[in-house]
Protein backbone atom coordinates (compact mmCIF):
# COMPACT_ATOMS: atom_id res chain seq x y z
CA UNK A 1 140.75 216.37 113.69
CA UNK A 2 139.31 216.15 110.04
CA UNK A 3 139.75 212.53 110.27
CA UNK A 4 137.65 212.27 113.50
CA UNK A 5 134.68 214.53 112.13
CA UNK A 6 134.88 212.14 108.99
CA UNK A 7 134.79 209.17 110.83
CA UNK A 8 131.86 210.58 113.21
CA UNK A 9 129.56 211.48 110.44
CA UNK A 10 130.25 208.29 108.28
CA UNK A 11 128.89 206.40 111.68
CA UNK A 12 125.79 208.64 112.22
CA UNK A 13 125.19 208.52 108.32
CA UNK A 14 125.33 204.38 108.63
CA UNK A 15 123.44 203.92 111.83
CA UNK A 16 120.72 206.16 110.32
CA UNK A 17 120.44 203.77 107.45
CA UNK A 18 120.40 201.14 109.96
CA UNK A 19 117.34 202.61 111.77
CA UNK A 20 115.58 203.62 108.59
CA UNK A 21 115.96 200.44 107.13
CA UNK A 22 115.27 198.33 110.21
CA UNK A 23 111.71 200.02 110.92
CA UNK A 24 110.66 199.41 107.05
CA UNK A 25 111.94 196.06 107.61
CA UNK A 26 114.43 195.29 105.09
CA UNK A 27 116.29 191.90 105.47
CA UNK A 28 119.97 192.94 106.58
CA UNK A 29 119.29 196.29 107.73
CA UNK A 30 122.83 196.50 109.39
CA UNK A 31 124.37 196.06 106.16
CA UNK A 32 122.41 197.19 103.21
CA UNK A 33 120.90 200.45 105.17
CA UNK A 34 124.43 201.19 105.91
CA UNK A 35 125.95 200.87 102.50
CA UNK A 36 122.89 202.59 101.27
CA UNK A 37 122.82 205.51 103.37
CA UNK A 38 126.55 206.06 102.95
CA UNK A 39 126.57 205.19 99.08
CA UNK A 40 124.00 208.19 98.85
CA UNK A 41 125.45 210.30 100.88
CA UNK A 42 128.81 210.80 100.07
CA UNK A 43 127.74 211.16 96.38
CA UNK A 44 125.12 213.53 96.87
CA UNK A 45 126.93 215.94 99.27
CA UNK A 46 130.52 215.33 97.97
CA UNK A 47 131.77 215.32 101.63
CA UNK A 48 134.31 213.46 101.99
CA UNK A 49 134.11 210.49 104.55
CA UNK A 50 136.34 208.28 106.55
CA UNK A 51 136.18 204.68 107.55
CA UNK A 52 139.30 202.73 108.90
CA UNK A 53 140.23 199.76 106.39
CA UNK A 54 140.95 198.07 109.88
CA UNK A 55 137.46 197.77 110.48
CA UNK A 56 136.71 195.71 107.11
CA UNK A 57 139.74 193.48 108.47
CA UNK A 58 138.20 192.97 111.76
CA UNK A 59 135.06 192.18 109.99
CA UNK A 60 136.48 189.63 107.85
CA UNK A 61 137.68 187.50 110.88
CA UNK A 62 134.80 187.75 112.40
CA UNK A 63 132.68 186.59 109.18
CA UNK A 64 136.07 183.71 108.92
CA UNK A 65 135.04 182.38 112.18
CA UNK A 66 131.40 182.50 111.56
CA UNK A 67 131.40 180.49 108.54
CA UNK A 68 133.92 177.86 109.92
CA UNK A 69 131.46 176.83 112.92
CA UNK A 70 128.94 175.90 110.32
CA UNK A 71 131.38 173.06 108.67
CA UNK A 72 131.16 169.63 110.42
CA UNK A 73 132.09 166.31 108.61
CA UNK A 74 128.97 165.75 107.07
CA UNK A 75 128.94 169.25 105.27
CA UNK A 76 132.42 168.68 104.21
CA UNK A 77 131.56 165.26 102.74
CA UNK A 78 128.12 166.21 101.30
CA UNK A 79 130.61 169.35 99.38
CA UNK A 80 132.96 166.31 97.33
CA UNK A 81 129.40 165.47 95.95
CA UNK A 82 128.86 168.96 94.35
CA UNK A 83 132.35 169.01 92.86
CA UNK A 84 130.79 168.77 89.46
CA UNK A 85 128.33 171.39 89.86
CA UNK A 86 130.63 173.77 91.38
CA UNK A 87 132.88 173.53 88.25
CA UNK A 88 130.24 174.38 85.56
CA UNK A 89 128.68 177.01 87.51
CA UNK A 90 131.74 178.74 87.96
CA UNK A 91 132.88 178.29 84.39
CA UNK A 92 129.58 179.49 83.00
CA UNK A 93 129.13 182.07 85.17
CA UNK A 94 133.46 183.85 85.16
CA UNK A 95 132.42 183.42 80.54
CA UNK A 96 129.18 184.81 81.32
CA UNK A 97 130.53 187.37 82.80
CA UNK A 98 133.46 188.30 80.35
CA UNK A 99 131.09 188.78 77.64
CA UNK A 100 128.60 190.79 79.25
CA UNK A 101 132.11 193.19 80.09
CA UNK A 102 133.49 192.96 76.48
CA UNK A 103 129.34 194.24 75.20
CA UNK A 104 129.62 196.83 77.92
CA UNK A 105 133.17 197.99 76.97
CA UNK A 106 131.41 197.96 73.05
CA UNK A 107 128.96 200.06 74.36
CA UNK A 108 130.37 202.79 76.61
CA UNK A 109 133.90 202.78 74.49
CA UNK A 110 135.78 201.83 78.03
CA UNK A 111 138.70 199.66 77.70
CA UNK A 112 137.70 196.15 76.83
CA UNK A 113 139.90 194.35 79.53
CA UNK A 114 139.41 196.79 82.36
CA UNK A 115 135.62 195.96 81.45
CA UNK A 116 135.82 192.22 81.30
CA UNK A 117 137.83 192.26 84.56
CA UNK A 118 135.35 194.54 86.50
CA UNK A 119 132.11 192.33 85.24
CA UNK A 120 133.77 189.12 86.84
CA UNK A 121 131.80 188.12 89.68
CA UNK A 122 135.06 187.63 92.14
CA UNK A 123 135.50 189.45 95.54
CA UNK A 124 136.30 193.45 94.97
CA UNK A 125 139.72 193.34 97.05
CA UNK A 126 140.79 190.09 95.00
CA UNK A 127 140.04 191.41 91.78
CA UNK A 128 141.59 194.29 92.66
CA UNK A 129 144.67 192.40 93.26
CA UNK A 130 144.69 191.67 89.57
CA UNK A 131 146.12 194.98 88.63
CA UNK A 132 149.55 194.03 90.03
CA UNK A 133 149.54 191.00 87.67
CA UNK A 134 148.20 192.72 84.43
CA UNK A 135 149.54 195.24 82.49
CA UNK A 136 147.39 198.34 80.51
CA UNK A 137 144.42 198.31 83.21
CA UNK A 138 142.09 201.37 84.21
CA UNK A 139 141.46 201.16 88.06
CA UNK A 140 138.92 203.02 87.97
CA UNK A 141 136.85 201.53 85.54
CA UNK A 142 137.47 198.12 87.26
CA UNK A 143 136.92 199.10 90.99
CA UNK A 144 133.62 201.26 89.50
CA UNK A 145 132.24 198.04 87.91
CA UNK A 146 133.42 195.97 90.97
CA UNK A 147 131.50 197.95 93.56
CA UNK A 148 128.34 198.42 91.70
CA UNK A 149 128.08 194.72 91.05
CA UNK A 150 128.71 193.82 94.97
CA UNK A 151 126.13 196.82 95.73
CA UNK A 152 123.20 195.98 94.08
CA UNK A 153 123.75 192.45 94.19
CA UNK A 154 124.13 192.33 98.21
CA UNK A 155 120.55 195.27 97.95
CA UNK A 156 118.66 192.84 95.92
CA UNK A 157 120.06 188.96 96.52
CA UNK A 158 118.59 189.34 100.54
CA UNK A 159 115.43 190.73 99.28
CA UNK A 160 115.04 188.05 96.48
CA UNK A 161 116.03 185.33 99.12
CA UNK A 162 113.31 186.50 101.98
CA UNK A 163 110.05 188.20 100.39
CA UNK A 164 110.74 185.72 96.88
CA UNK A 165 111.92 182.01 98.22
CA UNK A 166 110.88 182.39 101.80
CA UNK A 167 114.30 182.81 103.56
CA UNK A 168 113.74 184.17 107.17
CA UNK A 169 115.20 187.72 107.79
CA UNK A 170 115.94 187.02 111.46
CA UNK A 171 118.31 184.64 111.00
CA UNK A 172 121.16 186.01 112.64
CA UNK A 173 119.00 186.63 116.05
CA UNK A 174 118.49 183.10 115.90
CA UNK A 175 122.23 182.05 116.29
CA UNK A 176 125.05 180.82 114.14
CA UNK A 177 127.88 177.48 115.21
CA UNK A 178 127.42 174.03 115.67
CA UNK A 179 129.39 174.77 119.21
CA UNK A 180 127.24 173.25 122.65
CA UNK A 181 128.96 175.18 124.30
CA UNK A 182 127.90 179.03 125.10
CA UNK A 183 130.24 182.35 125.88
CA UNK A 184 128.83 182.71 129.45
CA UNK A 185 130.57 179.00 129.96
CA UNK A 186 133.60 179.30 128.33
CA UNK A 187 136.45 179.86 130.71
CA UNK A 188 137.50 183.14 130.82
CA UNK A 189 141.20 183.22 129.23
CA UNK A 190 139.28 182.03 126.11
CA UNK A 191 137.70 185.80 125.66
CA UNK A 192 141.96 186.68 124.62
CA UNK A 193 142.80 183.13 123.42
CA UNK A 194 140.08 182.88 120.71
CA UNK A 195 140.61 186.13 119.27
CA UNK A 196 144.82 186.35 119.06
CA UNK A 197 144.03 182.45 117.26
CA UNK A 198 141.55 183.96 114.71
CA UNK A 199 144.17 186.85 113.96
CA UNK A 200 147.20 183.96 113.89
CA UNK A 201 145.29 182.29 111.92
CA UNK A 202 144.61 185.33 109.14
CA UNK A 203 148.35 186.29 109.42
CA UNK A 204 149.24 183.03 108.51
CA UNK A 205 147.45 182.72 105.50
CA UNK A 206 148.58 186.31 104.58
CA UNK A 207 152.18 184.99 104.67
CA UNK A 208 151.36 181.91 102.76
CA UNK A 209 149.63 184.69 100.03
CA UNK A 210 146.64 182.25 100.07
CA UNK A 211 143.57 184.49 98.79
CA UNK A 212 141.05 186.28 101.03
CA UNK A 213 143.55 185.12 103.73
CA UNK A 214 141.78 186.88 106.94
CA UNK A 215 138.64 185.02 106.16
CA UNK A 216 139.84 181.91 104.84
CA UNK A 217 142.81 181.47 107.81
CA UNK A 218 140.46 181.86 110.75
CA UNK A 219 137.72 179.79 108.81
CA UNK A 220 139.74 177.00 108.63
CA UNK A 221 141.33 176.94 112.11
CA UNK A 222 137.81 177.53 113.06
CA UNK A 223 136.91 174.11 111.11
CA UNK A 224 140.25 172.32 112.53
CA UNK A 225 138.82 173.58 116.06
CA UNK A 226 135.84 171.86 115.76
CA UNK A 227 136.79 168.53 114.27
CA UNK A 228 139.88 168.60 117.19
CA UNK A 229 136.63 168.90 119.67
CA UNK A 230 137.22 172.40 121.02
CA UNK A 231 134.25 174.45 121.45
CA UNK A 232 133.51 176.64 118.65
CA UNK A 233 130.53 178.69 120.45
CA UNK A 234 128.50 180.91 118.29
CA UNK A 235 129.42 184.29 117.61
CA UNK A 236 126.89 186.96 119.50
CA UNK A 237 124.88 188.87 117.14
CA UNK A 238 126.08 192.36 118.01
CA UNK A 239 129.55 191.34 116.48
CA UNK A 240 127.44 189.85 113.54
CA UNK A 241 125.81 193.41 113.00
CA UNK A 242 128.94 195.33 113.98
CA UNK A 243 130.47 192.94 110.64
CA UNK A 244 127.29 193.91 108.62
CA UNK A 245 128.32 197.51 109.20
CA UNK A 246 131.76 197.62 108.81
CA UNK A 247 131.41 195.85 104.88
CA UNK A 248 128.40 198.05 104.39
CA UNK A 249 130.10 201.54 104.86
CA UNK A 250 133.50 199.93 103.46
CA UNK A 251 131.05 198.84 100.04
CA UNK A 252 129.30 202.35 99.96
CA UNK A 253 132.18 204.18 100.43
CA UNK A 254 133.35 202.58 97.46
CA UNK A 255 131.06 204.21 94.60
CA UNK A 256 132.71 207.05 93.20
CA UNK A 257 130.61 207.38 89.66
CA UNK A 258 132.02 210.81 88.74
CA UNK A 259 135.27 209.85 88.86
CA UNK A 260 134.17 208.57 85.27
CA UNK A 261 133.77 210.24 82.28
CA UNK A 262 129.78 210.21 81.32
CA UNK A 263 129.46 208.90 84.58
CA UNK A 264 125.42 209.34 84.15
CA UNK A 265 125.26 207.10 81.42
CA UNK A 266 127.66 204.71 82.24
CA UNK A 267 126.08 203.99 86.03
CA UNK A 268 122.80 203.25 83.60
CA UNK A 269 124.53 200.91 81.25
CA UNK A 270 126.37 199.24 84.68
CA UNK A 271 122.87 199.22 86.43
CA UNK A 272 121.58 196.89 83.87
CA UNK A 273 124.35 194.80 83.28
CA UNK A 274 124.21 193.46 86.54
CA UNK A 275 120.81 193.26 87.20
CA UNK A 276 121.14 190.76 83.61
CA UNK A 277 123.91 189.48 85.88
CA UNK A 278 121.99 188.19 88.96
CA UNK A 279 118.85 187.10 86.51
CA UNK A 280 121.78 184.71 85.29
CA UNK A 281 123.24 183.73 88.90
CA UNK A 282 119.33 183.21 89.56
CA UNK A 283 118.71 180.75 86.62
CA UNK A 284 121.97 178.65 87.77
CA UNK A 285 120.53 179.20 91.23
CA UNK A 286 117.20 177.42 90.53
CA UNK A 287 119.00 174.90 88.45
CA UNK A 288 120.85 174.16 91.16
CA UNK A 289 117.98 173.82 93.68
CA UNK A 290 116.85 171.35 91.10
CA UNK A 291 119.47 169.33 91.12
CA UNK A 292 120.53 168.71 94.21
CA UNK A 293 117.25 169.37 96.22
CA UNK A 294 118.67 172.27 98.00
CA UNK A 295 116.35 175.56 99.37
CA UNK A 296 116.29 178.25 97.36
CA UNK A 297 117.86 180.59 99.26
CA UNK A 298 121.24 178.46 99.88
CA UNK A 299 121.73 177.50 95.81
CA UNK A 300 120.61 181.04 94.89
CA UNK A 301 123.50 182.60 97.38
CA UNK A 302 125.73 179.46 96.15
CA UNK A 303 125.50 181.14 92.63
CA UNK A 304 125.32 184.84 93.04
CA UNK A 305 127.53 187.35 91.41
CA UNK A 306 129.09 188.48 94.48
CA UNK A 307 131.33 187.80 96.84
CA UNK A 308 132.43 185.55 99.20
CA UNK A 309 132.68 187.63 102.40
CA UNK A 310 128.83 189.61 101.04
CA UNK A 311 127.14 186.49 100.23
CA UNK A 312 128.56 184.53 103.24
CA UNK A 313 127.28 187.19 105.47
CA UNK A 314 123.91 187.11 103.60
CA UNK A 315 123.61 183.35 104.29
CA UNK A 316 123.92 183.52 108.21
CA UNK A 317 121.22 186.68 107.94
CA UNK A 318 118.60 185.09 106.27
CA UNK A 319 119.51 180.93 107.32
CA UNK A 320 121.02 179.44 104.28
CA UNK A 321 123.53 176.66 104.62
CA UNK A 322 126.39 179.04 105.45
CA UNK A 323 128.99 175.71 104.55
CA UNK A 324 127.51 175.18 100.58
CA UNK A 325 127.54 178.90 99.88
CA UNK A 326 130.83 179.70 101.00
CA UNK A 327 132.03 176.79 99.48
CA UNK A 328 130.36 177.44 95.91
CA UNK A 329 131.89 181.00 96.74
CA UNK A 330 135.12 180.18 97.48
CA UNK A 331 135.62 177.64 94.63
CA UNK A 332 134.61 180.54 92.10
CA UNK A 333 137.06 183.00 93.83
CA UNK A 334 140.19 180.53 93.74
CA UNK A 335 139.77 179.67 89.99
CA UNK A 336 139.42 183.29 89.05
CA UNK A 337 142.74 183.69 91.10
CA UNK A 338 144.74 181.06 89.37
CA UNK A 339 143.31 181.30 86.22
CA UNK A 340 141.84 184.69 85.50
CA UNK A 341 145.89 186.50 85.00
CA UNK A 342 146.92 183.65 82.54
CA UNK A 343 143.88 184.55 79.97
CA UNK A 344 144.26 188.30 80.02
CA UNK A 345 148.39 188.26 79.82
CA UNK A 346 147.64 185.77 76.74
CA UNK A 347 144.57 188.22 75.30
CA UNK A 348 146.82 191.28 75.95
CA UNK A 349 149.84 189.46 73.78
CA UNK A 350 147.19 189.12 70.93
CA UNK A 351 146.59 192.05 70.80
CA UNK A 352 149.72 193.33 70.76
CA UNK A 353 150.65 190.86 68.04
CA UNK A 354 147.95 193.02 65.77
């Protein structure tokens, strides 16, 4: 019965951010007014709320199917080109990173690798994966640096994008997928079919342990759909909000500051490392644009801090090229996978060498 209450008033508390932040017109109301309103609530009350983890599944197969109706041929081919790119960004932006964590852990006296680990700009339930593969690591501090990072970067990146480089915050009403072919037509076994495919597809991946497996597995059968010829019709916006909300409660739920010590002072310190943080992603951003004549809004999601399932979701609400960000996203998130364990096992048998 305490479940249900907690449930209950974590939707009221969301949708009321929704409203609030819908008539003051802030882009991605369904997300950031829910993470908001949540975030502030459950800190400032101390009530303890519930929100099914389910619902941040069912979310991320509905954001996996999403993004793999915006990749045709062409975007797929037009990606080998940015190969290049994609590796230095990543590189400068998983060192950049690491040493704004090691100054932070100088600062605030917090382990250094727990630090280091929660400043990289990877996706919070990945990273959090980490702590199975390396020893000596505070959870806390990690999934406390994690979630403030994805929060204020997924408050201020839409805002940036719309009212700065002129990205159009009713995007998602205008339609997502490169599908003729709409709902209404589809035949009407397809309303079970597609859906028991999209979870296949994420339980697959799961099994193959293949990161962010229930977006990436119903992405890519979503992409395999397409090419094959199948329609791939575009997902109806209420789902896209319903997504928005489930990540935005799951996110705000997420910040727990006084499980810290000094929590005050170490939200400040956190608070400005990652707005340093996203001034960085925005340089690489612009360079980017630059480069490869992109819009601003697509090369400054491509590089943000965040993650893949936030920033993807970002892109289809304010109409960037859903296929370059997720894939700049994605390429970022599987090098931090592989790679990421193997530095901190060697750095933790340095130190221990000392």
């Amino acid at each position: 019965m305490n479940s249900w209450r907690a449930f209950a008033e974590a939707i009221v508390v969301a949708l009321a951010g929704v409203a609030v932040f819908s008539v003051i017109n802030i882009p991605l109301p369904w997300l950031i007014g829910s993470l908001i309103a949540v975030a502030v609530w459950s800190i400032a009350t101390q009530r303890e709320l519930y929100w099914p983890f389910s619902f941040r599944k069912i979310a991320m197969v509905l954001l996996g199917y999403l993004i793999g109706t915006s990749f045709t041929q062409d975007t797929l081919i037009e990606m080998g080109n940015h190969i290049p790119s994609m590796i230095a960004i990543t590189i400068l932006t998983i060192v950049f990173g690491m040493v704004l964590g090691d100054i932070f852990s100088k600062i605030t006296g917090l382990d250094r690798s727990s630090c280091m680990i929660g400043s990289i700009p990877g996706g919070l339930s990945q990273i959090m994966v980490l702590l199975d593969e390396i020893k000596g690591l505070n959870p806390t501090v990690i999934m406390f640096l994690q979630s403030m990072r994805v929060m204020v970067i997924v408050i201020v990146v839409p805002i940036v994008a719309v009212y700065i480089f002129g990205g159009d915050s009713g995007a998602v009403q205008s339609g997502m997928g490169t599908g003729s072919v709409n709902w209404a037509n589809m035949p009407w076994y397809t309303y079970l079919l597609y859906p028991l495919l999209m979870t296949a597809g994420a339980w697959l991946f799961a099994r193959l342990r293949i990161p962010t497996a229930l977006l990436l597995g119903p992405m890519v059968l979503t992409i395999v759909m397409t090419f094959a010829g199948y329609p791939t019709p575009e997902l109806p916006v209420g789902f896209v909000n319903l997504a928005q909300m489930f990540i935005g409660v799951h996110i705000g739920l997420q910040m727990q500051p006084r499980d810290l010590p000094d929590w005050k002072r170490i939200m400040a310190y956190t608070a400005v490392t990652v707005i340093v943080l996203v001034l960085f992603g925005l340089g690489l951003g612009y360079g980017l644009a630059m480069i490869y004549e992109l819009p601003f809004t697509t090369a400054l999601l491509s590089t943000s801090p965040g993650g893949m399932v936030e920033m993807g979701l970002t892109a289809v609400a304010v109409g960037g090229d859903v296929s370059v960000v997720t894939s700049y996203q994605l390429f970022r998130l599987l090098v931090i996978m592989v790679f990421v364990p193997f530095f901190f096992k060697w750095l933790g048998k340095r130190h221990a060498r000392r």
